[in-house]
C-alpha atoms as a PDB file:
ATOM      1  CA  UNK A   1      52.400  20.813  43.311  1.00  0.00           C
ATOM      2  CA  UNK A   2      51.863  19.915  39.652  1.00  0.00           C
ATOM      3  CA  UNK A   3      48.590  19.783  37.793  1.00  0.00           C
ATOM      4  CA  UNK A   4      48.507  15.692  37.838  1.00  0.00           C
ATOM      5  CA  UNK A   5      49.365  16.069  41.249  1.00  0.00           C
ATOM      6  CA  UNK A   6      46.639  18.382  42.148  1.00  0.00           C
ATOM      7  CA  UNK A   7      44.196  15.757  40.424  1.00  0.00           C
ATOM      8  CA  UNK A   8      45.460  12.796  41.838  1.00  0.00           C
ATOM      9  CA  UNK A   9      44.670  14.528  45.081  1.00  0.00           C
ATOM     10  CA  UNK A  10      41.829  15.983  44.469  1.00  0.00           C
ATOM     11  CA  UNK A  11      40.126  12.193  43.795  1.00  0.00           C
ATOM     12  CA  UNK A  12      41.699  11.060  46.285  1.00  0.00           C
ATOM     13  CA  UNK A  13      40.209  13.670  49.003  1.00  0.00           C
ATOM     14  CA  UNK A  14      36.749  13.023  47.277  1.00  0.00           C
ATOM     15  CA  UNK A  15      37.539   8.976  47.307  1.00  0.00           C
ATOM     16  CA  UNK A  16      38.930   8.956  51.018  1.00  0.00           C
ATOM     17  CA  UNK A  17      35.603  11.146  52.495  1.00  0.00           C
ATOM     18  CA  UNK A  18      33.973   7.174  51.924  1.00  0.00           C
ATOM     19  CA  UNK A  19      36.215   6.064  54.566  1.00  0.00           C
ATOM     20  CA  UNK A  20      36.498   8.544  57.837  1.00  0.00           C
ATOM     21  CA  UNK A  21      39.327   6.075  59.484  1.00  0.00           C
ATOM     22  CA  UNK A  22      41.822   8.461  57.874  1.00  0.00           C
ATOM     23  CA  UNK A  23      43.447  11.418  57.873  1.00  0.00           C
ATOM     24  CA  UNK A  24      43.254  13.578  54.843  1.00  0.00           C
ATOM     25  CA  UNK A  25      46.370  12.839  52.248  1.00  0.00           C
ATOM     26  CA  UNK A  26      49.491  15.185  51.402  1.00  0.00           C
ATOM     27  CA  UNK A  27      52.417  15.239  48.998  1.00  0.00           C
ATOM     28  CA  UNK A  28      55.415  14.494  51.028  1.00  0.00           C
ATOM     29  CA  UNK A  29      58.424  16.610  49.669  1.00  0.00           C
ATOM     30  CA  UNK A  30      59.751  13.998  47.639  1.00  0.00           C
ATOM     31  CA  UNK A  31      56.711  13.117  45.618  1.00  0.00           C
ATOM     32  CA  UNK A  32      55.294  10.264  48.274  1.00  0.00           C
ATOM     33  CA  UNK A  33      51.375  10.288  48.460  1.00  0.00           C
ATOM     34  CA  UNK A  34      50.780   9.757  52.083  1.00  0.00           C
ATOM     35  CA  UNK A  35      47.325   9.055  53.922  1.00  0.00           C
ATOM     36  CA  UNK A  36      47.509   8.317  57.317  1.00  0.00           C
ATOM     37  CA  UNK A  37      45.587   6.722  59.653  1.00  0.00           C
ATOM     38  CA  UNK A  38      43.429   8.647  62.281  1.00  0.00           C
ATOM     39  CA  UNK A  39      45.517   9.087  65.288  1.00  0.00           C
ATOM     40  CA  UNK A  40      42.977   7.942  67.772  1.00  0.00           C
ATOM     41  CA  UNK A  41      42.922   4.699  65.930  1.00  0.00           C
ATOM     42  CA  UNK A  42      46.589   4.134  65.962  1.00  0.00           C
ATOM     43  CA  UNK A  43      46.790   4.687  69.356  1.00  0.00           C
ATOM     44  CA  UNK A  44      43.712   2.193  69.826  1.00  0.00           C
ATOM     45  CA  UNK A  45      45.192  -0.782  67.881  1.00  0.00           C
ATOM     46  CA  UNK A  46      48.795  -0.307  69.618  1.00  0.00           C
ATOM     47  CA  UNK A  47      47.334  -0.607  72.760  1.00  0.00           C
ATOM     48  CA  UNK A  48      45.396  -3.905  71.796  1.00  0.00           C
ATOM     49  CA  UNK A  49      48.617  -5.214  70.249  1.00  0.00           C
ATOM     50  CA  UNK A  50      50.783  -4.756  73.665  1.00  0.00           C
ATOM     51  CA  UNK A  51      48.158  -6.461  75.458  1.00  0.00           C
ATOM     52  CA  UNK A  52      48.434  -9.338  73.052  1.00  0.00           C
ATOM     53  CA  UNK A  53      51.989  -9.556  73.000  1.00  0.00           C
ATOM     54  CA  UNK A  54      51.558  -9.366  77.298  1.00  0.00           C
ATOM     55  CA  UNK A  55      49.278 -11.957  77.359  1.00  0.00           C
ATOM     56  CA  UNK A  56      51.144 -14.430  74.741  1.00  0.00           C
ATOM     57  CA  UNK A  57      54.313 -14.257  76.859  1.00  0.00           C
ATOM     58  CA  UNK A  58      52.826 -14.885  80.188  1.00  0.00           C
ATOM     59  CA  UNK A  59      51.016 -17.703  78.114  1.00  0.00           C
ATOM     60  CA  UNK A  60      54.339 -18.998  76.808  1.00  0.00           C
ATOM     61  CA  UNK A  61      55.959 -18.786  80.619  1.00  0.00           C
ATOM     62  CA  UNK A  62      53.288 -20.482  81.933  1.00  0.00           C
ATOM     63  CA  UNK A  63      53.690 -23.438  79.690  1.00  0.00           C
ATOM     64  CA  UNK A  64      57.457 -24.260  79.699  1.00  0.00           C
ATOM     65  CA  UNK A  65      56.691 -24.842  83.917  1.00  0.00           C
ATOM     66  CA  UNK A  66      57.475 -28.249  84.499  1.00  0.00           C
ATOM     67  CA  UNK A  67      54.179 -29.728  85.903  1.00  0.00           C
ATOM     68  CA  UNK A  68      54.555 -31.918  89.006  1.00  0.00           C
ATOM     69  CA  UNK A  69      52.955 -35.715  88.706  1.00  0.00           C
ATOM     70  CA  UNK A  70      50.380 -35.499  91.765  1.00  0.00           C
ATOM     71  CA  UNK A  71      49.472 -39.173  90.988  1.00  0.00           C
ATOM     72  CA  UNK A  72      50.548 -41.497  93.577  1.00  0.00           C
ATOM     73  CA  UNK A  73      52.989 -44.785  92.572  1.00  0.00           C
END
């Protein structure tokens, strides 16, 4: 790791302490600044999102039932 890298970092780490939602940030071997996301919130927001995607598709097989005219003629 470089010297700009090492400073870039280095704010970053005192930037990202703000904000405990993440992970702390590392160089990926071909120069990519990652900061990831805490784990336990990943995990949190996938499982809302697969309920939501559940629930929207019974919602849209629900709805293209034909409904039955219970009115008498």
């Amino acid at each position: 790791m470089n010297d700009v890298e090492k400073k870039l970092l280095d704010e970053i780490l005192s930037l990202i302490k703000k904000y405990p939602d993440f992970d702390p940030p590392f160089f990926r071997t071909d120069g990519d600044l990652v900061i990831p996301l805490n784990s336990a919130l990943k995990k949190n927001r996938e499982a809302h999102k697969r309920f939501a995607n559940a629930f929207s598709q019974m919602m849209k097989n629900d709805a293209s039932k034909k409904r039955k005219n219970k009115a008498w003629v």
